[in-house]
C-alpha atoms as a PDB file:
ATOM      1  CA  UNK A   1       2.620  27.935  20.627  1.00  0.00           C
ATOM      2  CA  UNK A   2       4.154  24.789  21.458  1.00  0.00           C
ATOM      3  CA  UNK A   3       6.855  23.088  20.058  1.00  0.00           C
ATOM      4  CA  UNK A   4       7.703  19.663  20.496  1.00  0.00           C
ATOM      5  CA  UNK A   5      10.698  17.617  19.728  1.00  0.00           C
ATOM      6  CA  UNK A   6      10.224  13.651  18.952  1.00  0.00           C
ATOM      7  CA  UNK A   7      12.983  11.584  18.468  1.00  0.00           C
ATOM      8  CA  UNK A   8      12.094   8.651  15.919  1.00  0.00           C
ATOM      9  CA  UNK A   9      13.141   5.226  15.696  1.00  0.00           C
ATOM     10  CA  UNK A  10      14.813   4.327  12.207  1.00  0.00           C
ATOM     11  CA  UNK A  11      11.953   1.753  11.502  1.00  0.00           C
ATOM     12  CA  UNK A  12       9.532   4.708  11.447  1.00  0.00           C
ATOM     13  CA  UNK A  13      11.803   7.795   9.515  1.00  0.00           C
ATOM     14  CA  UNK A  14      10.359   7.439   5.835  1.00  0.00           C
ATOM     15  CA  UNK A  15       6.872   5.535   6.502  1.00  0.00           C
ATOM     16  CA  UNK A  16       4.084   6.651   4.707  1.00  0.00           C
ATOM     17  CA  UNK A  17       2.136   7.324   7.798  1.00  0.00           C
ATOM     18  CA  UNK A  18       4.752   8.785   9.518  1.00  0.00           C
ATOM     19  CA  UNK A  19       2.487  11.454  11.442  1.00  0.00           C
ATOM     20  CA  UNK A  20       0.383   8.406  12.810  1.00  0.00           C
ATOM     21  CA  UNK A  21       3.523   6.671  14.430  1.00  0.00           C
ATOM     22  CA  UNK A  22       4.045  10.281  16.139  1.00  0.00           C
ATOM     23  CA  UNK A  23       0.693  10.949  17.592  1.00  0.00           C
ATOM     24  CA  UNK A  24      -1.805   8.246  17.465  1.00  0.00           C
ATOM     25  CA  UNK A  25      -5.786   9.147  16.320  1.00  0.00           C
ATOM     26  CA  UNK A  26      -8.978   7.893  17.107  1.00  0.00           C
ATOM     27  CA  UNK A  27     -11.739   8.705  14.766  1.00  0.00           C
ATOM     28  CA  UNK A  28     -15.518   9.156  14.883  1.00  0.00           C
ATOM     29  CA  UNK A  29     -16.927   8.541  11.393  1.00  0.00           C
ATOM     30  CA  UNK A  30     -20.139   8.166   9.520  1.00  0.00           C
ATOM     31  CA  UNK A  31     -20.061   6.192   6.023  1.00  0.00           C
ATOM     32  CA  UNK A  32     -23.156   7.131   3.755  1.00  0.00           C
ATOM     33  CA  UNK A  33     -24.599   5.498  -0.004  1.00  0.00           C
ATOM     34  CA  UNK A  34     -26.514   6.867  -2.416  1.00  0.00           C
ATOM     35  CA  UNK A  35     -29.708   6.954  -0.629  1.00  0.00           C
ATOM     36  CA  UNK A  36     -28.164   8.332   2.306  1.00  0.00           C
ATOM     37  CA  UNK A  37     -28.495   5.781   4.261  1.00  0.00           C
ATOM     38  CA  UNK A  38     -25.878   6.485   7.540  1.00  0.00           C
ATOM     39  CA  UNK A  39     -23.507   4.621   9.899  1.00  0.00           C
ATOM     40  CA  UNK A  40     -21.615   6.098  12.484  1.00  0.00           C
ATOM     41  CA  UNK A  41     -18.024   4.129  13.574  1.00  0.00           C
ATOM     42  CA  UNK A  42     -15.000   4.858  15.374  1.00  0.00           C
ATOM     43  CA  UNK A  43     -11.727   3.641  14.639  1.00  0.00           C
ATOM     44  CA  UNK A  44      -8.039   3.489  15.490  1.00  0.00           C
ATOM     45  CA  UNK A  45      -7.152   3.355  11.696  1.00  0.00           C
ATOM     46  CA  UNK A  46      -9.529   5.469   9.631  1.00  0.00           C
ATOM     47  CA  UNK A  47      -7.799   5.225   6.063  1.00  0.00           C
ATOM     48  CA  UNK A  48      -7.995   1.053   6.811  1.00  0.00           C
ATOM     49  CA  UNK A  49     -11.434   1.161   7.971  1.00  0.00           C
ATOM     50  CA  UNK A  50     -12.704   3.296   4.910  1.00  0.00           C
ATOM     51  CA  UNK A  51     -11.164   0.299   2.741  1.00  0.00           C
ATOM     52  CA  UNK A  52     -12.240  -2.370   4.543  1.00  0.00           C
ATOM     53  CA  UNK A  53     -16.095  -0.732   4.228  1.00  0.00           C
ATOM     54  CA  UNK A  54     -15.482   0.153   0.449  1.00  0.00           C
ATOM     55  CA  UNK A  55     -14.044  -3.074  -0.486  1.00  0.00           C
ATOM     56  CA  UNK A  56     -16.827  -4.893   1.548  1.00  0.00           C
ATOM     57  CA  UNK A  57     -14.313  -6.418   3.352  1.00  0.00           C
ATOM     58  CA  UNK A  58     -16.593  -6.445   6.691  1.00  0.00           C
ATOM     59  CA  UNK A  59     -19.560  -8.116   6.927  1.00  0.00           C
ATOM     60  CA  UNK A  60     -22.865  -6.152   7.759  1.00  0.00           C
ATOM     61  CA  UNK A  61     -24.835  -3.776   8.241  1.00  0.00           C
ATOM     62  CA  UNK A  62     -21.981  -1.348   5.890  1.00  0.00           C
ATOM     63  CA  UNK A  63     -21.614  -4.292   3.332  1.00  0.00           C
ATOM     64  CA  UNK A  64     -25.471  -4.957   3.279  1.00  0.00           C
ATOM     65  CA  UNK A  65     -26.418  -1.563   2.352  1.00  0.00           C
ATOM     66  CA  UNK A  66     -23.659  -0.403   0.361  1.00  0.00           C
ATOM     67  CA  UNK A  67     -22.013   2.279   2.436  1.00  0.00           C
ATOM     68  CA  UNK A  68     -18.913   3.461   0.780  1.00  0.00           C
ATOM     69  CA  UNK A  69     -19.043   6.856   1.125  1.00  0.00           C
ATOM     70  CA  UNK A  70     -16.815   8.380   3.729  1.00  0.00           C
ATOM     71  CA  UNK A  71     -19.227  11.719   4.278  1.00  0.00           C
ATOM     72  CA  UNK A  72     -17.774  12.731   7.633  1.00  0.00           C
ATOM     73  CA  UNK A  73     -15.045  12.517  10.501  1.00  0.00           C
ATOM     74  CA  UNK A  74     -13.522  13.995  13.238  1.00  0.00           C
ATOM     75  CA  UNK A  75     -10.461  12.576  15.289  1.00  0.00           C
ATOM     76  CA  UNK A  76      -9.950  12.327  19.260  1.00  0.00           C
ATOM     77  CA  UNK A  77      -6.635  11.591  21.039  1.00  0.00           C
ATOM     78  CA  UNK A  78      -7.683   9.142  23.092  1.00  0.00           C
ATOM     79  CA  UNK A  79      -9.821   5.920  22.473  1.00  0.00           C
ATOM     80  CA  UNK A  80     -12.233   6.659  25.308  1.00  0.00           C
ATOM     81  CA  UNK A  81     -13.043  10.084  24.268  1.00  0.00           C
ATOM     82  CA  UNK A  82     -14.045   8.423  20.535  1.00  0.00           C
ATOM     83  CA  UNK A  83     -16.109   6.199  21.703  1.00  0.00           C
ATOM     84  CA  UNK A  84     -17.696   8.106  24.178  1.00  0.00           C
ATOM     85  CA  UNK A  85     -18.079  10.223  20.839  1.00  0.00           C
ATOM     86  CA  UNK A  86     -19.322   7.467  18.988  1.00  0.00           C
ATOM     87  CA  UNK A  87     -22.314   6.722  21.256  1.00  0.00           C
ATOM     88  CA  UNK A  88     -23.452   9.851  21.220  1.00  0.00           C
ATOM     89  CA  UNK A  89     -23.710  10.637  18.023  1.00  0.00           C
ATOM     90  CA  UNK A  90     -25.376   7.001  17.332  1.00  0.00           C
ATOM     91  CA  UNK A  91     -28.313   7.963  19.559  1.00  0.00           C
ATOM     92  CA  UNK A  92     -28.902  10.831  17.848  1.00  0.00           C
ATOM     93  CA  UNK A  93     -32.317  11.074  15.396  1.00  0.00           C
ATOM     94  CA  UNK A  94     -31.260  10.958  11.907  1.00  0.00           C
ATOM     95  CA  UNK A  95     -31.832  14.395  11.337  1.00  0.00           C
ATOM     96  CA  UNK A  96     -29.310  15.655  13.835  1.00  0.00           C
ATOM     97  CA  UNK A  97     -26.823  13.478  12.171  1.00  0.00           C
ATOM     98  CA  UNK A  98     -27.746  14.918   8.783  1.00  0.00           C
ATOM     99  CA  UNK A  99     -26.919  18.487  10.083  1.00  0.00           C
ATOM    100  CA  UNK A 100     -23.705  17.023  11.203  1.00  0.00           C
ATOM    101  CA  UNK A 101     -22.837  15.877   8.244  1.00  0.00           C
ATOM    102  CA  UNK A 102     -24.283  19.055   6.058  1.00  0.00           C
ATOM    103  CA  UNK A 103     -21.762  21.416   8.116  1.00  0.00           C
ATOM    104  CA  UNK A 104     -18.829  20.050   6.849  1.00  0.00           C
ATOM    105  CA  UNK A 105     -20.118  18.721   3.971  1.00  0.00           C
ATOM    106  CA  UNK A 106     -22.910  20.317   2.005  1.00  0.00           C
ATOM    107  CA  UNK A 107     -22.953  17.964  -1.160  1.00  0.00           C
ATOM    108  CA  UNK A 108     -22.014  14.696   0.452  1.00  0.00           C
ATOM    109  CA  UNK A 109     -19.167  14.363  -1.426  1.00  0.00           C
ATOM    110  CA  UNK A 110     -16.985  11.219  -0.470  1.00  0.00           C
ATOM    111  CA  UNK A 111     -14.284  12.740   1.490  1.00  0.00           C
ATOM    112  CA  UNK A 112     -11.972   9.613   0.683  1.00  0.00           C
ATOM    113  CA  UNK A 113     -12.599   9.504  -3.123  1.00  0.00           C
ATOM    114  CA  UNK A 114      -8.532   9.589  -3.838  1.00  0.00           C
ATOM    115  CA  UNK A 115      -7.346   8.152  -0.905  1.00  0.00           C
ATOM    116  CA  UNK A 116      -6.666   4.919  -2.666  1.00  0.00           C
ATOM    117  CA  UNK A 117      -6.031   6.015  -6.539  1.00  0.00           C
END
């Protein structure tokens, strides 16, 4: 095990995202409706991005068809690695991306339904 020592500025000690300021995420994503209808992402910001899609805040193919469900995710360390990520998984068939989802997440529950009670 490794244990690592960061030294913070004060402008970060007490932020709400304080584990983001330490070690920066990239994250593969697919948003879902009610039909099931899928779109695969990547982002520097997840918890943004899930708002911006749920509040219809971008314009598209996510606003168009209603996808506010967060249904799945998985983080990378570097940018290049995420979208590398993302590309793969968006040529994918469907199906594959259906048992991606299903083995983390059965019911297709929104896995952002509190983030922004």
């Amino acid at each position: 095990m490794f244990i690592y020592s960061v030294i913070l500025s004060p402008d970060v000690i007490g932020t709400k995202n304080l584990l983001l300021e330490v070690m920066k995420t990239y994250s593969v994503y697919l948003m879902a409706n009610r039909s099931r209808t899928l779109y695969t992402g990547v982002t520097g910001n997840l918890h943004r991005r899930v708002y911006q899609h749920k509040h219809n805040l971008i314009k598209g193919f996510t606003s168009k068809y209603q996808l506010k469900k967060l249904v799945y995710y998985e983080c990378c360390y570097s940018p290049q690695t995420a979208i590398a990520r993302e590309k793969q998984v968006k040529g994918w068939l469907r199906q594959k991306k259906i048992a991606l989802v299903e083995s983390v997440n059965p019911e297709w529950k929104d896995l952002a339904e509190n983030w922004f009670d």
